[in-house]
Protein backbone atom coordinates (compact mmCIF):
# COMPACT_ATOMS: atom_id res chain seq x y z
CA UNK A 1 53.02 91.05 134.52
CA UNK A 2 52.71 89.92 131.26
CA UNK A 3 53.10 93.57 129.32
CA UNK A 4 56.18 94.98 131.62
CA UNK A 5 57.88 97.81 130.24
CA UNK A 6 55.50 97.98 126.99
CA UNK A 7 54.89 101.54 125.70
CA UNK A 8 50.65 101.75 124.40
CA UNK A 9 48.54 103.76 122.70
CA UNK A 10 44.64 103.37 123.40
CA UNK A 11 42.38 105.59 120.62
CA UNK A 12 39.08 105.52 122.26
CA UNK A 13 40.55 105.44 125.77
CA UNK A 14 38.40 107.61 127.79
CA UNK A 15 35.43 105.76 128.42
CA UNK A 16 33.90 101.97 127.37
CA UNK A 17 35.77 99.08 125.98
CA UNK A 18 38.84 101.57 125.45
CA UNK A 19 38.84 102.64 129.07
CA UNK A 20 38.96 99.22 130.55
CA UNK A 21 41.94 98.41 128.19
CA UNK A 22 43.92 101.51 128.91
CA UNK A 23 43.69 100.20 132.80
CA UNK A 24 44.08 96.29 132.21
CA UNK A 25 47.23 97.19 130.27
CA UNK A 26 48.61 99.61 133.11
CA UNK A 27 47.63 97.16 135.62
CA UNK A 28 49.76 94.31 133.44
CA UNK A 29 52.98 96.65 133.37
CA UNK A 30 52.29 98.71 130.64
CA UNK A 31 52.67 102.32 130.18
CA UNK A 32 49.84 103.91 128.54
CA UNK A 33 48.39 106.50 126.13
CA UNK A 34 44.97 107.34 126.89
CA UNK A 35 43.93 108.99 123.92
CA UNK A 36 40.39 110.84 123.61
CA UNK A 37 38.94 111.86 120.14
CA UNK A 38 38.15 115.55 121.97
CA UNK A 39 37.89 115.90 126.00
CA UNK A 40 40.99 115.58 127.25
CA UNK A 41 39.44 116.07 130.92
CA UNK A 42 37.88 112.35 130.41
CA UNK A 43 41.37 111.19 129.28
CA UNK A 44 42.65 112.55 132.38
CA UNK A 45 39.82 110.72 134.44
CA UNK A 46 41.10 107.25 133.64
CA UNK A 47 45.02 107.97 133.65
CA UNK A 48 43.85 109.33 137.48
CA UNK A 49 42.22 105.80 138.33
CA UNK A 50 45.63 104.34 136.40
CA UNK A 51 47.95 106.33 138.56
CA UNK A 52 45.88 105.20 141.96
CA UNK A 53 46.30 101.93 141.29
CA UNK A 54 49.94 102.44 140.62
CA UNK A 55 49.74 102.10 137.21
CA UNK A 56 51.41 104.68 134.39
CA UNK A 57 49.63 106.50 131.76
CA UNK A 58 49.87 109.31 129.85
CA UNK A 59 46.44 111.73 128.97
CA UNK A 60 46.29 112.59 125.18
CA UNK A 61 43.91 113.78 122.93
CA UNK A 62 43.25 113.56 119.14
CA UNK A 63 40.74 113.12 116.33
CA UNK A 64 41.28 109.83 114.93
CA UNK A 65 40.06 111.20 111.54
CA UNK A 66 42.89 113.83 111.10
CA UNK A 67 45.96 112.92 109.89
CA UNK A 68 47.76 115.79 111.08
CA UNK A 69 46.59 115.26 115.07
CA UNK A 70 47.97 111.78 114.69
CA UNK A 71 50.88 112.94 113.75
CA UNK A 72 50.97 115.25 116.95
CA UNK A 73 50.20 112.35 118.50
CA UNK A 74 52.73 110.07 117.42
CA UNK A 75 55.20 112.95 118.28
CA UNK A 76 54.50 112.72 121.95
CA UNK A 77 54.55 109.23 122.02
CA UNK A 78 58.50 109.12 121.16
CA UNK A 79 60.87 106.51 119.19
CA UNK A 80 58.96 103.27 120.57
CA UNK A 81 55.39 102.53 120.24
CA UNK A 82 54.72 98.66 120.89
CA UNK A 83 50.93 97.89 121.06
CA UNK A 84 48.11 100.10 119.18
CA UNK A 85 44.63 99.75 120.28
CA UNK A 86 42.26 101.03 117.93
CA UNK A 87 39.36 101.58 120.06
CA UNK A 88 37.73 105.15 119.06
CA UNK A 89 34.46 104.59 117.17
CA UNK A 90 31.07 105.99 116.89
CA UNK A 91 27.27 104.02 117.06
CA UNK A 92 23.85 105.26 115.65
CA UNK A 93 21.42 104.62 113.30
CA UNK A 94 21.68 105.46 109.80
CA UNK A 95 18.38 104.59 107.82
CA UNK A 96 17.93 104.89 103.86
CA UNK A 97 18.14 108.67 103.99
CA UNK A 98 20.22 109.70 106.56
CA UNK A 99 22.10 113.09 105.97
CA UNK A 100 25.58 112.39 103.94
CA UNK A 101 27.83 114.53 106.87
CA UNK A 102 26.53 111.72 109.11
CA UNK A 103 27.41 108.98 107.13
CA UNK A 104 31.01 110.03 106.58
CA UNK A 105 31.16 110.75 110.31
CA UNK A 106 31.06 107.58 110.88
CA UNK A 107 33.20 105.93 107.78
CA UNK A 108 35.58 108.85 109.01
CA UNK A 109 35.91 107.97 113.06
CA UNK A 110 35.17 103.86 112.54
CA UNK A 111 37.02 102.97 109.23
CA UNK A 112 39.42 105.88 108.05
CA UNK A 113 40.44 106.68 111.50
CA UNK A 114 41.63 102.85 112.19
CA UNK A 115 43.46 103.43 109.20
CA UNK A 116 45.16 106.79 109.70
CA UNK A 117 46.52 105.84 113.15
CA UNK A 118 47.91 102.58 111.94
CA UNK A 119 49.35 104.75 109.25
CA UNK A 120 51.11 106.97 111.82
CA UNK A 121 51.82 104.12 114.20
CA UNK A 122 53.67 101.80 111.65
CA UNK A 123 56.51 103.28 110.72
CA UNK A 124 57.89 103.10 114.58
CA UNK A 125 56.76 99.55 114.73
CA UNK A 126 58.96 98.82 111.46
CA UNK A 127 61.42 99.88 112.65
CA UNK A 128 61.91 98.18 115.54
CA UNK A 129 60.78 95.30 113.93
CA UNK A 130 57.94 94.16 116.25
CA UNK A 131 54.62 95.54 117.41
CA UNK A 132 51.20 94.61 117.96
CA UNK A 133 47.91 96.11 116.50
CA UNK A 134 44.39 95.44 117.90
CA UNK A 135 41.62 96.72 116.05
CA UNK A 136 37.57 96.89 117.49
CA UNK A 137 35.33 95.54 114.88
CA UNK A 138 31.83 94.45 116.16
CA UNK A 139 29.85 91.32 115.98
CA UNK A 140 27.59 93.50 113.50
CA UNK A 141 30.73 93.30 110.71
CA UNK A 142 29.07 89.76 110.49
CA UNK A 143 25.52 90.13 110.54
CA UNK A 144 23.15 92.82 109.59
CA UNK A 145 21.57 95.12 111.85
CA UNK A 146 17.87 96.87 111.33
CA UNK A 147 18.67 100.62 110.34
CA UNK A 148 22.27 100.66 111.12
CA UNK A 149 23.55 99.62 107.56
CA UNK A 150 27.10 102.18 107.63
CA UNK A 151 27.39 100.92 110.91
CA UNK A 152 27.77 97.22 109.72
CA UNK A 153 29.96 98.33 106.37
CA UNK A 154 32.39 100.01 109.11
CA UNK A 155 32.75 96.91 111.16
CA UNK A 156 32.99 94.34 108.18
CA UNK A 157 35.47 96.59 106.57
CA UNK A 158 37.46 96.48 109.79
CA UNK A 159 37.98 92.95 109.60
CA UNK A 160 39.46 92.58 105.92
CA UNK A 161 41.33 95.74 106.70
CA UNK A 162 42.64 93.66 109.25
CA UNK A 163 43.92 90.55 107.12
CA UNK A 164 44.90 92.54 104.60
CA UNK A 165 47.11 94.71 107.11
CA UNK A 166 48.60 91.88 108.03
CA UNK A 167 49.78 90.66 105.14
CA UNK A 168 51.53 93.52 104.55
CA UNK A 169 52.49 93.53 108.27
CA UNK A 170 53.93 90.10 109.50
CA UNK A 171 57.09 90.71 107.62
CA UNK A 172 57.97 93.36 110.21
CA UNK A 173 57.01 91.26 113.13
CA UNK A 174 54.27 92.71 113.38
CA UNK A 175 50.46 91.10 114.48
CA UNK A 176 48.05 92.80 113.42
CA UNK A 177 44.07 91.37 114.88
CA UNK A 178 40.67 92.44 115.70
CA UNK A 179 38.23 92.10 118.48
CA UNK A 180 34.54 91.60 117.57
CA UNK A 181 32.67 92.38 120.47
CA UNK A 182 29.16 91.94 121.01
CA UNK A 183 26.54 93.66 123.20
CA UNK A 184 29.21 95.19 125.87
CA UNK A 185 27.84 97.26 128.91
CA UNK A 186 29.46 100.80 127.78
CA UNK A 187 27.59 104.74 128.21
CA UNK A 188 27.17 104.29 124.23
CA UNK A 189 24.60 101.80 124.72
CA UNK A 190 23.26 102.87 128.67
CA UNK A 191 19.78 104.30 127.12
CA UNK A 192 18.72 100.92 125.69
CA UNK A 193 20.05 99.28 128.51
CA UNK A 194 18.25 101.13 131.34
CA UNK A 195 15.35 102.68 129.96
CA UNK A 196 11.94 100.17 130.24
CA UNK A 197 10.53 101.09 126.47
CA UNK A 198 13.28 98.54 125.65
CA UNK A 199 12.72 95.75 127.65
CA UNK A 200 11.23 93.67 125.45
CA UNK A 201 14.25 94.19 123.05
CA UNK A 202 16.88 93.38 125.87
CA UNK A 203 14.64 89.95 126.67
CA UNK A 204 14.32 89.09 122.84
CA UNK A 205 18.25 89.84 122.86
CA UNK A 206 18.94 87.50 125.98
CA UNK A 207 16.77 84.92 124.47
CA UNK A 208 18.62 84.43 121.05
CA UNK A 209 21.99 84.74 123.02
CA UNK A 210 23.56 80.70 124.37
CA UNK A 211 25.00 81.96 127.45
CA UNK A 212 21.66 84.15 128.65
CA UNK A 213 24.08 86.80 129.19
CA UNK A 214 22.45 89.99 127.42
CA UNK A 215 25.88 91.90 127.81
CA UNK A 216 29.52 91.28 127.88
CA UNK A 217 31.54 93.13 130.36
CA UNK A 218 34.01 95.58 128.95
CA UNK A 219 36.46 93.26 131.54
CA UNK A 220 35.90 90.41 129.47
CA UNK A 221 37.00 92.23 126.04
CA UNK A 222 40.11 93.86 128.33
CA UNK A 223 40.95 90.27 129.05
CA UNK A 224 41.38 88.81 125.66
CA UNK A 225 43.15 92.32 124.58
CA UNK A 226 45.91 91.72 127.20
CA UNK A 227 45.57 88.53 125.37
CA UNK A 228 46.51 90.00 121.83
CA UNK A 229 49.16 92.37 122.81
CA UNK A 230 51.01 90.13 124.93
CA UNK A 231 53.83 87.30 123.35
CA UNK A 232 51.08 84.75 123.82
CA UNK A 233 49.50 85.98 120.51
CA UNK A 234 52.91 85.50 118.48
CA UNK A 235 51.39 83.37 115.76
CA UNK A 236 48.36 84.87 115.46
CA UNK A 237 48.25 87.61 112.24
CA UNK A 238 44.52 88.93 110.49
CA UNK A 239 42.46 87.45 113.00
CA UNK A 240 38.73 88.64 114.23
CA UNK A 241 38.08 87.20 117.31
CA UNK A 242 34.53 87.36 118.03
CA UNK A 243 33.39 87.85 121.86
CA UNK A 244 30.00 88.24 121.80
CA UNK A 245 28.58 85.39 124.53
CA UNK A 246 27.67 83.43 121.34
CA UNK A 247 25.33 85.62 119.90
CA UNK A 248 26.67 84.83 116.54
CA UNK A 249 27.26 81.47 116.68
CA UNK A 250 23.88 79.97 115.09
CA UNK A 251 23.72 82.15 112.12
């Protein structure tokens, strides 16, 4: 098991990408923090998949955004925190004219938030002198998307929040990287995925993509995070690592 007796937190842990993480990790020794932005029931769902397959997790909940629940947060976690996942984040369109609460939603939960929790997770990793942060950026931090402009600011500003991170970071021993995924079957996307209005998208999508693959699997982006948290990833410190079935690769 190649994250035995590791203690991680999972922001975004309920469903998607953060979901399969939580239960990759607990199936690679690790005990986890599921933590949900809100529904602690959905939490609950995957720490009771966890626990079935004889994993251990723990159900949390708390709004990325507030610096106060983190706290909280960071309080039930205890003295020893060594891998963060920064997984919570939100997707939709924001077009020349969308409302201002909507755009700071999403600078809030996507940008801020990574921020705050690193903010409350740090000081434990310090200490001990080790740790390992993951953040989710997106393949659209490095290209532009139609309509979805704060979207794309979020996810770029992910990655240099990531090298500059660490920077400050390493000398504590601790790596601090980012996964870039690209289209990744998850119930934030499930609408353009299944409805037939977007079909011709999806094929246009397939086409431009080397591997014909439309989507990633949220199994593959589990994979490399196991990856990242584990000792394997010692030297690596302000990387994006983009998984995105080469989507990106051309531009």
């Amino acid at each position: 098991m190649r994250l035995k007796g590791k203690i991680a937190v999972v922001t975004g842990g309920s469903q998607g990408i953060g979901a399969a993480i939580s239960e990759r990790f607990a199936a690679e020794g690790a005990s986890v923090f599921v933590v949900a932005s809100a529904s602690l029931e959905k939490a609950q769902l995957v720490v009771d998949r966890i626990k079935a397959a004889g994993g251990d997790a723990t159900a949390a909940a708390a709004d990325v955004a507030q610096a106060a629940e983190l706290g909280q947060l960071m309080q039930k976690v205890g003295d020893r925190l060594d891998i963060l996942v920064n997984s919570a984040g939100v997707f939709y369109p924001t077009p020349v004219g969308t409302p201002e609460s909507d755009i700071g939603r999403m600078i809030d939960i996507n940008l801020k938030g990574s921020f705050l929790v690193i903010s409350a997770a740090a000081p434990v990793m310090k200490a001990a002198k080790s740790g390992k942060i993951i953040n989710l950026s997106s393949c659209a931090g490095v290209m532009g998307l139609n309509t979805y402009s704060v979207y794309c600011a979020t996810k770029a500003g992910i990655m240099m929040m990531t090298r500059a991170l660490a920077l400050e970071l390493a000398p504590f021993g601790i790596n601090v990287n980012a996964i870039a995924p690209g289209n990744t079957a998850t119930p934030i996307n499930e609408d353009i995925r299944m409805k037939p209005e977007f079909a011709g998208f999806l094929q246009s999508m397939t086409e431009r993509t080397p591997s014909g693959q439309t989507y990633s699997s949220v199994e593959d982006i589990a994979n490399l995070a196991v990856f990242l948290a584990s000792d394997e990833s010692r030297a690596m410190h302000g990387s994006t690592v983009l998984m995105d079935e080469g989507f990106t690769a051309g531009l």
